[in-house]
PDB file of N, CA and C in Angstrom:
ATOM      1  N   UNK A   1       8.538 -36.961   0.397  1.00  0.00           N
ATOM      2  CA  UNK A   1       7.122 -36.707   0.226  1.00  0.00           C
ATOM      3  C   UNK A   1       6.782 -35.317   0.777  1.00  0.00           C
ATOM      4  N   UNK A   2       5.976 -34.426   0.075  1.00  0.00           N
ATOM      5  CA  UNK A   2       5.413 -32.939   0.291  1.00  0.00           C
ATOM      6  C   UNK A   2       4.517 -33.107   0.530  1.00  0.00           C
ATOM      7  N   UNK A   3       4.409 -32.437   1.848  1.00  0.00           N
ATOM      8  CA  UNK A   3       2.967 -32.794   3.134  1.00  0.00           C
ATOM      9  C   UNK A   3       2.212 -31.377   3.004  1.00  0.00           C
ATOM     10  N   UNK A   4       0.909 -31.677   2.581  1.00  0.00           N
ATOM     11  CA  UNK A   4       0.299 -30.353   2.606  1.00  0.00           C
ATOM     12  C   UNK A   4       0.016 -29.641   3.879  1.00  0.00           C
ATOM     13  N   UNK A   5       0.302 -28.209   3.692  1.00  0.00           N
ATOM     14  CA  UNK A   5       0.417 -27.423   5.052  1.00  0.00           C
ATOM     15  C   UNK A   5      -0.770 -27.327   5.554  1.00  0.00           C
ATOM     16  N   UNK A   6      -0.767 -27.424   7.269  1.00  0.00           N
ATOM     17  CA  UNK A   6      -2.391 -27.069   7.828  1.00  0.00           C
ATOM     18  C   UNK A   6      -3.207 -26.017   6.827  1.00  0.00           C
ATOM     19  N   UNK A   7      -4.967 -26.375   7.171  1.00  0.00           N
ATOM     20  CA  UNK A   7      -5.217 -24.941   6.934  1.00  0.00           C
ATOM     21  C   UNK A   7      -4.905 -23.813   7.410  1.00  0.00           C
ATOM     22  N   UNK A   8      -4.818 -23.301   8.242  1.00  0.00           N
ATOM     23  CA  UNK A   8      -4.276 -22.124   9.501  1.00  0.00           C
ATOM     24  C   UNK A   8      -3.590 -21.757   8.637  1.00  0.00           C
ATOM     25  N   UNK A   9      -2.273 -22.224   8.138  1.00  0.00           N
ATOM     26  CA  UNK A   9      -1.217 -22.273   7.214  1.00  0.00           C
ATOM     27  C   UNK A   9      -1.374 -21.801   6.231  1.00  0.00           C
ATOM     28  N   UNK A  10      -2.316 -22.354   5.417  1.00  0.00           N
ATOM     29  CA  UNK A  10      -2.507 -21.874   4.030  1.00  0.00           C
ATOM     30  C   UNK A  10      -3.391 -20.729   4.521  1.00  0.00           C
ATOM     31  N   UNK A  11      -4.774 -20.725   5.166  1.00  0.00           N
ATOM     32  CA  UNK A  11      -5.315 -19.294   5.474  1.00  0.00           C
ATOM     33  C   UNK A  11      -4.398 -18.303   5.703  1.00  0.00           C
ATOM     34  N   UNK A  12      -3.259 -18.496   6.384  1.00  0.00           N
ATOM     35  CA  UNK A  12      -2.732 -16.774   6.784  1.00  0.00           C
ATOM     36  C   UNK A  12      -1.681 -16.872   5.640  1.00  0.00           C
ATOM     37  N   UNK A  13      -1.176 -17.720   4.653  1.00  0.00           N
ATOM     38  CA  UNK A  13      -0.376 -17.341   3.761  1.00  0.00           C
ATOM     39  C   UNK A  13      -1.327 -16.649   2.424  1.00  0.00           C
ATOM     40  N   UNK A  14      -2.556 -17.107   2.727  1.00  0.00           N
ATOM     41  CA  UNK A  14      -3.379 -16.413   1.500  1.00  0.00           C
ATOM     42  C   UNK A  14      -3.751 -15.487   1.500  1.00  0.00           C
ATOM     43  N   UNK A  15      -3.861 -14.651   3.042  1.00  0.00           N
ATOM     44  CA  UNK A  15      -4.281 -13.751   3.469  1.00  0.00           C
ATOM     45  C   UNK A  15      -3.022 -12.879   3.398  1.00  0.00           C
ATOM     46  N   UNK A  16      -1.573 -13.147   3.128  1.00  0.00           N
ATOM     47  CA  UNK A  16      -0.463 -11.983   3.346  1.00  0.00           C
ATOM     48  C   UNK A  16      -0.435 -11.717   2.124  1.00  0.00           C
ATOM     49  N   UNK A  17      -0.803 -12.809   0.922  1.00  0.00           N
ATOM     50  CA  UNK A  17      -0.913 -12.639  -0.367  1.00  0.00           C
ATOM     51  C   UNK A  17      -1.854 -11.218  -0.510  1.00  0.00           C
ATOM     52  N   UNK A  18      -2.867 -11.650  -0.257  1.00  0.00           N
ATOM     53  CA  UNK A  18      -3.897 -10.788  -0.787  1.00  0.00           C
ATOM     54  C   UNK A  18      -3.600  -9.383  -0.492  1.00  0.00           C
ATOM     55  N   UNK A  19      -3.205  -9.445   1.296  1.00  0.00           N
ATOM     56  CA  UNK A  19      -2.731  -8.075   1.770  1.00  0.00           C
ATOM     57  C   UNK A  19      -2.133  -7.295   0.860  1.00  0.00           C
ATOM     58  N   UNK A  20      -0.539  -7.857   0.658  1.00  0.00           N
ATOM     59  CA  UNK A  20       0.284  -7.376  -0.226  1.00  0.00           C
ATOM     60  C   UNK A  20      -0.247  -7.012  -1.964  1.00  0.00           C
ATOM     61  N   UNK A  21      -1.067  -7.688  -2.379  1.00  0.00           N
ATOM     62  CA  UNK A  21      -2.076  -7.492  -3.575  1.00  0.00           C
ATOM     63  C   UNK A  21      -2.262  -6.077  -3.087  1.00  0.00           C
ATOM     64  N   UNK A  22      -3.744  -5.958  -2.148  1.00  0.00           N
ATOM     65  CA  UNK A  22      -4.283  -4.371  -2.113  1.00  0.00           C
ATOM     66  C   UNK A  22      -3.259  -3.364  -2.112  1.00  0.00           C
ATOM     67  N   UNK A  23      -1.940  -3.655  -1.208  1.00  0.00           N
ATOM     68  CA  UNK A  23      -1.019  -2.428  -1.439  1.00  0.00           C
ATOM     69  C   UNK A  23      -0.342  -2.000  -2.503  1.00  0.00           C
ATOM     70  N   UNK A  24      -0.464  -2.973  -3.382  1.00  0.00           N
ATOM     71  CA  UNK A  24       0.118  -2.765  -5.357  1.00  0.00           C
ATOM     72  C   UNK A  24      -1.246  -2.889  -6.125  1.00  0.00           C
ATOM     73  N   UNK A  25      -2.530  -2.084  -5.642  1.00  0.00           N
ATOM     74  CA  UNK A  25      -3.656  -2.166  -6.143  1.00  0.00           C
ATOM     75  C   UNK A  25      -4.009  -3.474  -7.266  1.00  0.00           C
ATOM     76  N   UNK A  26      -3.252  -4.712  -6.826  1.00  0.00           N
ATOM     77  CA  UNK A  26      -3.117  -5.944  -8.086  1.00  0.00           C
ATOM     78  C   UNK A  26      -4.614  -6.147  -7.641  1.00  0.00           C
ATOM     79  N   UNK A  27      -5.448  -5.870  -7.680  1.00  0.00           N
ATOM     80  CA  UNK A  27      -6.908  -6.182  -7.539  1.00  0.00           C
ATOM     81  C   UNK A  27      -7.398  -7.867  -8.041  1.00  0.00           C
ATOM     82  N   UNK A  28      -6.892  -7.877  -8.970  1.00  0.00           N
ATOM     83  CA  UNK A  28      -7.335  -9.766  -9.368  1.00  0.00           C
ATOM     84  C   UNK A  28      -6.369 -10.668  -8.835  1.00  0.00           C
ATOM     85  N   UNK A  29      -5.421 -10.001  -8.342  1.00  0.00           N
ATOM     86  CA  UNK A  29      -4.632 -11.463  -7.289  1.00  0.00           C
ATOM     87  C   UNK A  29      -5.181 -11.016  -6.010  1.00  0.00           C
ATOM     88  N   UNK A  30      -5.372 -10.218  -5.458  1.00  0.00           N
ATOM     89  CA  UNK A  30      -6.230  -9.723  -4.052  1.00  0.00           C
ATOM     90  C   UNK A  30      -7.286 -10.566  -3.868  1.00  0.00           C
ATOM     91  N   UNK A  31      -8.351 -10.575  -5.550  1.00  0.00           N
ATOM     92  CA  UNK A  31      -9.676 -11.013  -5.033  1.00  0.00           C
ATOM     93  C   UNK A  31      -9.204 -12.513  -5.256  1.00  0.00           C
ATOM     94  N   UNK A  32      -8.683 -13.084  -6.339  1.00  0.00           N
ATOM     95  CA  UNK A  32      -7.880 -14.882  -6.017  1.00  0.00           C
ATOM     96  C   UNK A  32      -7.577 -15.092  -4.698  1.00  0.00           C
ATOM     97  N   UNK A  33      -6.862 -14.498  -3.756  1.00  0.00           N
ATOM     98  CA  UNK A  33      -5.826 -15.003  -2.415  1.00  0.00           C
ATOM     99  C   UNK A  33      -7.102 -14.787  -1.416  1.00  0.00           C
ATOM    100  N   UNK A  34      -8.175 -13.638  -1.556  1.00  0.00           N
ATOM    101  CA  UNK A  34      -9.293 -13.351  -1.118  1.00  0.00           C
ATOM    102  C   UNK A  34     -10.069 -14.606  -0.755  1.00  0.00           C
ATOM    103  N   UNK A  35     -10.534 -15.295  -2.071  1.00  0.00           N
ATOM    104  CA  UNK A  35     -11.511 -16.349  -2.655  1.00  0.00           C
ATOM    105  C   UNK A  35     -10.817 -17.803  -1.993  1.00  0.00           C
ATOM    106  N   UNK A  36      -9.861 -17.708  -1.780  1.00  0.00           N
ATOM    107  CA  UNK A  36      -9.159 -18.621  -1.291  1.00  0.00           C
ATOM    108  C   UNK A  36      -9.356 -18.842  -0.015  1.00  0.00           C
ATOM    109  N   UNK A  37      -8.901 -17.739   0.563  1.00  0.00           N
ATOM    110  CA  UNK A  37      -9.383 -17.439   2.287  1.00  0.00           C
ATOM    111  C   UNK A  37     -11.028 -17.542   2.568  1.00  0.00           C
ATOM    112  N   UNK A  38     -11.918 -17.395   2.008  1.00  0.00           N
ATOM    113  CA  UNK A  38     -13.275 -17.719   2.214  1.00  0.00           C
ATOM    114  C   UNK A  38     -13.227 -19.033   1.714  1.00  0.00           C
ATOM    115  N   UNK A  39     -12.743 -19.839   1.045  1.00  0.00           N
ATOM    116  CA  UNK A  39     -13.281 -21.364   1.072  1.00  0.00           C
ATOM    117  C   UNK A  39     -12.620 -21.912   2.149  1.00  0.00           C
ATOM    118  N   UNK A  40     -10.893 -21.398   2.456  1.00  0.00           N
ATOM    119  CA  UNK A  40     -10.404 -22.224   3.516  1.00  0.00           C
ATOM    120  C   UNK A  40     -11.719 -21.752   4.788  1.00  0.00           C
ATOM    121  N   UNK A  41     -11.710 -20.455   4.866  1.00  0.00           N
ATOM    122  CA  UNK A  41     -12.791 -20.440   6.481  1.00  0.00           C
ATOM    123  C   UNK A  41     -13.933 -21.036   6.348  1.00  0.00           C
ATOM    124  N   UNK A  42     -14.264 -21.047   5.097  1.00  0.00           N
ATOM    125  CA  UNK A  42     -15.598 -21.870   4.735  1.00  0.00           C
ATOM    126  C   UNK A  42     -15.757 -23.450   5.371  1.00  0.00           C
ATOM    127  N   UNK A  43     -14.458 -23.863   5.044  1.00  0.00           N
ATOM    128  CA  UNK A  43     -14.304 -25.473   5.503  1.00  0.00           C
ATOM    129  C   UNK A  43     -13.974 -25.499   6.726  1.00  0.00           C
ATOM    130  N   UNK A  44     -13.410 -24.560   7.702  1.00  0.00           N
ATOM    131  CA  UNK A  44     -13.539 -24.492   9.076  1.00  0.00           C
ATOM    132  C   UNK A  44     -14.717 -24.340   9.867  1.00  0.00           C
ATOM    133  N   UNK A  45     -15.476 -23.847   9.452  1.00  0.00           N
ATOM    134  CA  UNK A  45     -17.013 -23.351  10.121  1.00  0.00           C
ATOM    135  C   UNK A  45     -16.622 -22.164  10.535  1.00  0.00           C
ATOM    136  N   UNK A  46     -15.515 -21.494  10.604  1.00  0.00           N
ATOM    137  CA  UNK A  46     -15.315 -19.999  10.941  1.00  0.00           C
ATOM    138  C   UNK A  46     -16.656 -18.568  10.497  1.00  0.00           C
ATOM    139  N   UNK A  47     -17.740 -18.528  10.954  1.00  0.00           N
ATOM    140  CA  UNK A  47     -18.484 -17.743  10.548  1.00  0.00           C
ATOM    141  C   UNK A  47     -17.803 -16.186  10.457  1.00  0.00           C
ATOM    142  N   UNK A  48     -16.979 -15.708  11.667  1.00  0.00           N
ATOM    143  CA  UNK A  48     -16.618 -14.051  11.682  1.00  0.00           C
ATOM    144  C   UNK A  48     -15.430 -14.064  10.873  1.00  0.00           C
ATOM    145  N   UNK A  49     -14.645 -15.216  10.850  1.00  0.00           N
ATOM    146  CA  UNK A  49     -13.432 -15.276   9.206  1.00  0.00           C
ATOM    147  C   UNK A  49     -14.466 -15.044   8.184  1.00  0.00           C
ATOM    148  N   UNK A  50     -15.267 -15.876   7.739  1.00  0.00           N
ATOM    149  CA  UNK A  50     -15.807 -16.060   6.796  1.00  0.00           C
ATOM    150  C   UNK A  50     -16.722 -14.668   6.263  1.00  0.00           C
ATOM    151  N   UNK A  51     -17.026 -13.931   7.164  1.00  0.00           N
ATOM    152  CA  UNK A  51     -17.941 -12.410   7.277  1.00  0.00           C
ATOM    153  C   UNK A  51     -16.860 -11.195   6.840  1.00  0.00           C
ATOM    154  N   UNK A  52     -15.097 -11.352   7.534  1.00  0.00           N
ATOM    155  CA  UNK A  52     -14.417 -10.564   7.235  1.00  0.00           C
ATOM    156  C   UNK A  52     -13.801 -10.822   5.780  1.00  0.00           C
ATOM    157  N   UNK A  53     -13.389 -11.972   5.455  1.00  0.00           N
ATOM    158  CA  UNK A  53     -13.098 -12.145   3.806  1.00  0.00           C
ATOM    159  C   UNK A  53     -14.039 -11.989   3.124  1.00  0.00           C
ATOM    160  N   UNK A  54     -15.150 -12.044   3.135  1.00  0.00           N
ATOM    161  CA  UNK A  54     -16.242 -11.901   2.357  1.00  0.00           C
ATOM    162  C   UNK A  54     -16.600 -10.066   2.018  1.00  0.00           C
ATOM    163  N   UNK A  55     -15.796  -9.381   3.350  1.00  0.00           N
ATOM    164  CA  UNK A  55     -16.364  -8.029   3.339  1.00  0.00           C
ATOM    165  C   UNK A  55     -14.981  -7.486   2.538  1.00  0.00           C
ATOM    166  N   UNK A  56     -13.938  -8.236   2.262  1.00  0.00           N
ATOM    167  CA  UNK A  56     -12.480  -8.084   1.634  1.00  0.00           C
ATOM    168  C   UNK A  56     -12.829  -8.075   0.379  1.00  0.00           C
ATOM    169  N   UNK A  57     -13.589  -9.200   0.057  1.00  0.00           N
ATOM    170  CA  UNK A  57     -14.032  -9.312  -1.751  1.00  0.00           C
ATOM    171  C   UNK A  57     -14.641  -7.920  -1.815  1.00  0.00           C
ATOM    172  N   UNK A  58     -16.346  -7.901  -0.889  1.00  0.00           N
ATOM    173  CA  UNK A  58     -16.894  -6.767  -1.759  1.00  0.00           C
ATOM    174  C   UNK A  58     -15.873  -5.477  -1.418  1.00  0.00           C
ATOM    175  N   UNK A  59     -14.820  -5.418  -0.550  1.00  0.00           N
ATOM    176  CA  UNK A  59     -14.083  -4.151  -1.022  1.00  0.00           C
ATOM    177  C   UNK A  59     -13.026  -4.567  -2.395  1.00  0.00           C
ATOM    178  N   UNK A  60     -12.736  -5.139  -2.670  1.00  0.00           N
ATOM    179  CA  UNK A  60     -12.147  -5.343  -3.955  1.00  0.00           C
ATOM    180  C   UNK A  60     -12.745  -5.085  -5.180  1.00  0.00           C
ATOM    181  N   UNK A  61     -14.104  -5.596  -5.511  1.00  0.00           N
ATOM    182  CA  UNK A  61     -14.682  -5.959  -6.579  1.00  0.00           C
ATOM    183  C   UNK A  61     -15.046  -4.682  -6.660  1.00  0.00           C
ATOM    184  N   UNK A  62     -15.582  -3.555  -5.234  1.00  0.00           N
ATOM    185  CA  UNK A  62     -16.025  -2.542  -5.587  1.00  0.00           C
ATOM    186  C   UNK A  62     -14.761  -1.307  -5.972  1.00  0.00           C
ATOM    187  N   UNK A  63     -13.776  -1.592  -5.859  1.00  0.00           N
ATOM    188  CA  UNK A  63     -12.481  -0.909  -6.400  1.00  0.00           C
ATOM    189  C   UNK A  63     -12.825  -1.194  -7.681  1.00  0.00           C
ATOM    190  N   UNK A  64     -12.894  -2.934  -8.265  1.00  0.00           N
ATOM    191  CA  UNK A  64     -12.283  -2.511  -9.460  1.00  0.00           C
ATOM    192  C   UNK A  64     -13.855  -2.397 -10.824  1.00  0.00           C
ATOM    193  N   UNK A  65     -15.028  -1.687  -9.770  1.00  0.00           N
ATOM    194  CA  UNK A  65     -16.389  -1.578 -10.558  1.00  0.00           C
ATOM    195  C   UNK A  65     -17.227  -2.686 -10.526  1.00  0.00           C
ATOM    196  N   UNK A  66     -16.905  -3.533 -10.104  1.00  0.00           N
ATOM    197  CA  UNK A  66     -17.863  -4.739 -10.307  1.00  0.00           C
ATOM    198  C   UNK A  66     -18.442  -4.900  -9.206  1.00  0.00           C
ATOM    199  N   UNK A  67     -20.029  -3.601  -9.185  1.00  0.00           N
ATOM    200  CA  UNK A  67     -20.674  -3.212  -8.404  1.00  0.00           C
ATOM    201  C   UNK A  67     -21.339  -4.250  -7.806  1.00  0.00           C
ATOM    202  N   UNK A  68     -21.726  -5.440  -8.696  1.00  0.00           N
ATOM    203  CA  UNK A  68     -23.230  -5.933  -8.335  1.00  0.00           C
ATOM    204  C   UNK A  68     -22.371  -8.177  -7.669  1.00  0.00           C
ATOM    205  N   UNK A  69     -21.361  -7.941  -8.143  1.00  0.00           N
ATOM    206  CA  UNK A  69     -20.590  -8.720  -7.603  1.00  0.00           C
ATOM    207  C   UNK A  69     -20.026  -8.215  -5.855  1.00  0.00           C
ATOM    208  N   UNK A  70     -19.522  -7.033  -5.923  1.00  0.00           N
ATOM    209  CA  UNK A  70     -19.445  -6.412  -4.698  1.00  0.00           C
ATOM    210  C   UNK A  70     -20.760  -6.827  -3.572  1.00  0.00           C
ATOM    211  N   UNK A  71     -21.917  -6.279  -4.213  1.00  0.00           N
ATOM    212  CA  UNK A  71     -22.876  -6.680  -3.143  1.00  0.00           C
ATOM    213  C   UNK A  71     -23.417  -7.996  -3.217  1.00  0.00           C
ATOM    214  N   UNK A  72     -22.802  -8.801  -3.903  1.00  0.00           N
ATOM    215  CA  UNK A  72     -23.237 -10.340  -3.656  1.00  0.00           C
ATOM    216  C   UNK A  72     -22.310 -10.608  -2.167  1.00  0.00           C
ATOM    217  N   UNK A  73     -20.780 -10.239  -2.252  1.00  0.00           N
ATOM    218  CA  UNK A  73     -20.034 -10.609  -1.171  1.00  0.00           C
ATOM    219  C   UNK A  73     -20.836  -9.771   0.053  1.00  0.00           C
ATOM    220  N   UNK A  74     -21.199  -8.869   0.011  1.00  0.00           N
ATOM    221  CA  UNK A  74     -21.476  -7.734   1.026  1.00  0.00           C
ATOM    222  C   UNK A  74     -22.458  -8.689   1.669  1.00  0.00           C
ATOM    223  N   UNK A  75     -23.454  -9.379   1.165  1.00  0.00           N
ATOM    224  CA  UNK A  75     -24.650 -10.166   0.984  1.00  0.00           C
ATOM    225  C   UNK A  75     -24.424 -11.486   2.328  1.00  0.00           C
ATOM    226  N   UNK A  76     -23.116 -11.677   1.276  1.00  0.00           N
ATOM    227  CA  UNK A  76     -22.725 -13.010   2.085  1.00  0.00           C
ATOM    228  C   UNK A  76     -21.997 -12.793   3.355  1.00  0.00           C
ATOM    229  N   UNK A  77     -21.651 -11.388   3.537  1.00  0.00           N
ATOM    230  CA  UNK A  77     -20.674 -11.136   4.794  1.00  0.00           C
ATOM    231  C   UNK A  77     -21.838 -11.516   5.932  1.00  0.00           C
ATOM    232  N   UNK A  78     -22.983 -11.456   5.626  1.00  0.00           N
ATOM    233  CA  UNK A  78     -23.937 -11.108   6.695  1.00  0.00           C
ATOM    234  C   UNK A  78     -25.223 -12.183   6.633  1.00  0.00           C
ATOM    235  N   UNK A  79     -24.103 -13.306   6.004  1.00  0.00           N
ATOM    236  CA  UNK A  79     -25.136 -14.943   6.013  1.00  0.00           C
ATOM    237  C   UNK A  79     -24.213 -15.883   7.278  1.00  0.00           C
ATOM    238  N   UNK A  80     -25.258 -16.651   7.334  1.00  0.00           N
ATOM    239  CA  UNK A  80     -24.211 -17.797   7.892  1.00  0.00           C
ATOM    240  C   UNK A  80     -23.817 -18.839   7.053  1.00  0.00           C
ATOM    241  N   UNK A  81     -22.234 -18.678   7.105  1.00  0.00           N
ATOM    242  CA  UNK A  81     -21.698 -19.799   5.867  1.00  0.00           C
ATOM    243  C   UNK A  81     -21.906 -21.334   5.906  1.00  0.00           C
ATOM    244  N   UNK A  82     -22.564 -21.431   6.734  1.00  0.00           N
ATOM    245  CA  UNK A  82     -23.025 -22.483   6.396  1.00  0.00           C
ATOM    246  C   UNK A  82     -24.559 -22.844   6.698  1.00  0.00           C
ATOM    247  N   UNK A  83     -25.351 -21.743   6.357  1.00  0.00           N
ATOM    248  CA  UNK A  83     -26.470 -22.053   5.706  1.00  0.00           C
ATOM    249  C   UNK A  83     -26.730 -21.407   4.512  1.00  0.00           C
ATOM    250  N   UNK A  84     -25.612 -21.975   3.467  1.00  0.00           N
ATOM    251  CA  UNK A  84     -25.610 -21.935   1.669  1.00  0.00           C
ATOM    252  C   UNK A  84     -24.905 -21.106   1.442  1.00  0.00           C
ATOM    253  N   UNK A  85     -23.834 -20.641   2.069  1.00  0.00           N
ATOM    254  CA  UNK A  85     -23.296 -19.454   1.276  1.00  0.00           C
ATOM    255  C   UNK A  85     -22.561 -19.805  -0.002  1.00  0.00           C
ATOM    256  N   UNK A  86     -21.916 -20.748   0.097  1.00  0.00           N
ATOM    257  CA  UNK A  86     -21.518 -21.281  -0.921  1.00  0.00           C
ATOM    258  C   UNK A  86     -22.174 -21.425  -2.027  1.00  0.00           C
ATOM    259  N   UNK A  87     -23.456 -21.386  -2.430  1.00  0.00           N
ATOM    260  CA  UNK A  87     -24.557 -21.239  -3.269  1.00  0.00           C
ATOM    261  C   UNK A  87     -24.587 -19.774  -4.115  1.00  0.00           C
ATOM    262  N   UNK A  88     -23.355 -18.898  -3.123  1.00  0.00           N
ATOM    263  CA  UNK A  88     -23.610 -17.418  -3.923  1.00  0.00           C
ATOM    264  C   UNK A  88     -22.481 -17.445  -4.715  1.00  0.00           C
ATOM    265  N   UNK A  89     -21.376 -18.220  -4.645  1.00  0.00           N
ATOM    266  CA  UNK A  89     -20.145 -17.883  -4.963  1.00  0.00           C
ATOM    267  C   UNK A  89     -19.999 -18.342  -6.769  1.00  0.00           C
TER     268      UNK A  89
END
């Protein structure tokens, strides 16, 4: 039987993903491994995780032009995730 890994686990494996994304400018697996890491911190209550992935998207989205998506994340870096952020996504 395959035991799903802690979150912790999956957060920092999504997060080496993404890393490694920005350094091969793969911009749409960056912002996937990104999007990933804000729902896992999302389900932790992690507010300053949740502020720094969120400020990861709008640097992504604003690489690859998608200005007004950029400042939705920018938006959300500076909510508390859990009063609705999830409502922007």
């Amino acid at each position: 039987m395959v035991s799903t890994p802690p979150v912790i686990v999956a957060l920092r494996l999504a997060h080496l993903r993404a890393q490694e994304a920005v350094k091969c400018a793969a911009w749409h697996v960056a912002t996937m491994q990104f999007l990933c890491c804000l729902e896992l911190t999302e389900k932790r209550g992690d507010a300053a995780c949740f502020s720094f992935f969120a400020l990861r998207l709008h640097e992504c989205y604003a690489k690859m032009g998608l200005l007004e998506k950029a400042k939705i994340y920018r938006q959300m870096a500076e909510m508390d995730p859990q009063g609705g952020a999830d409502s922007m996504v």
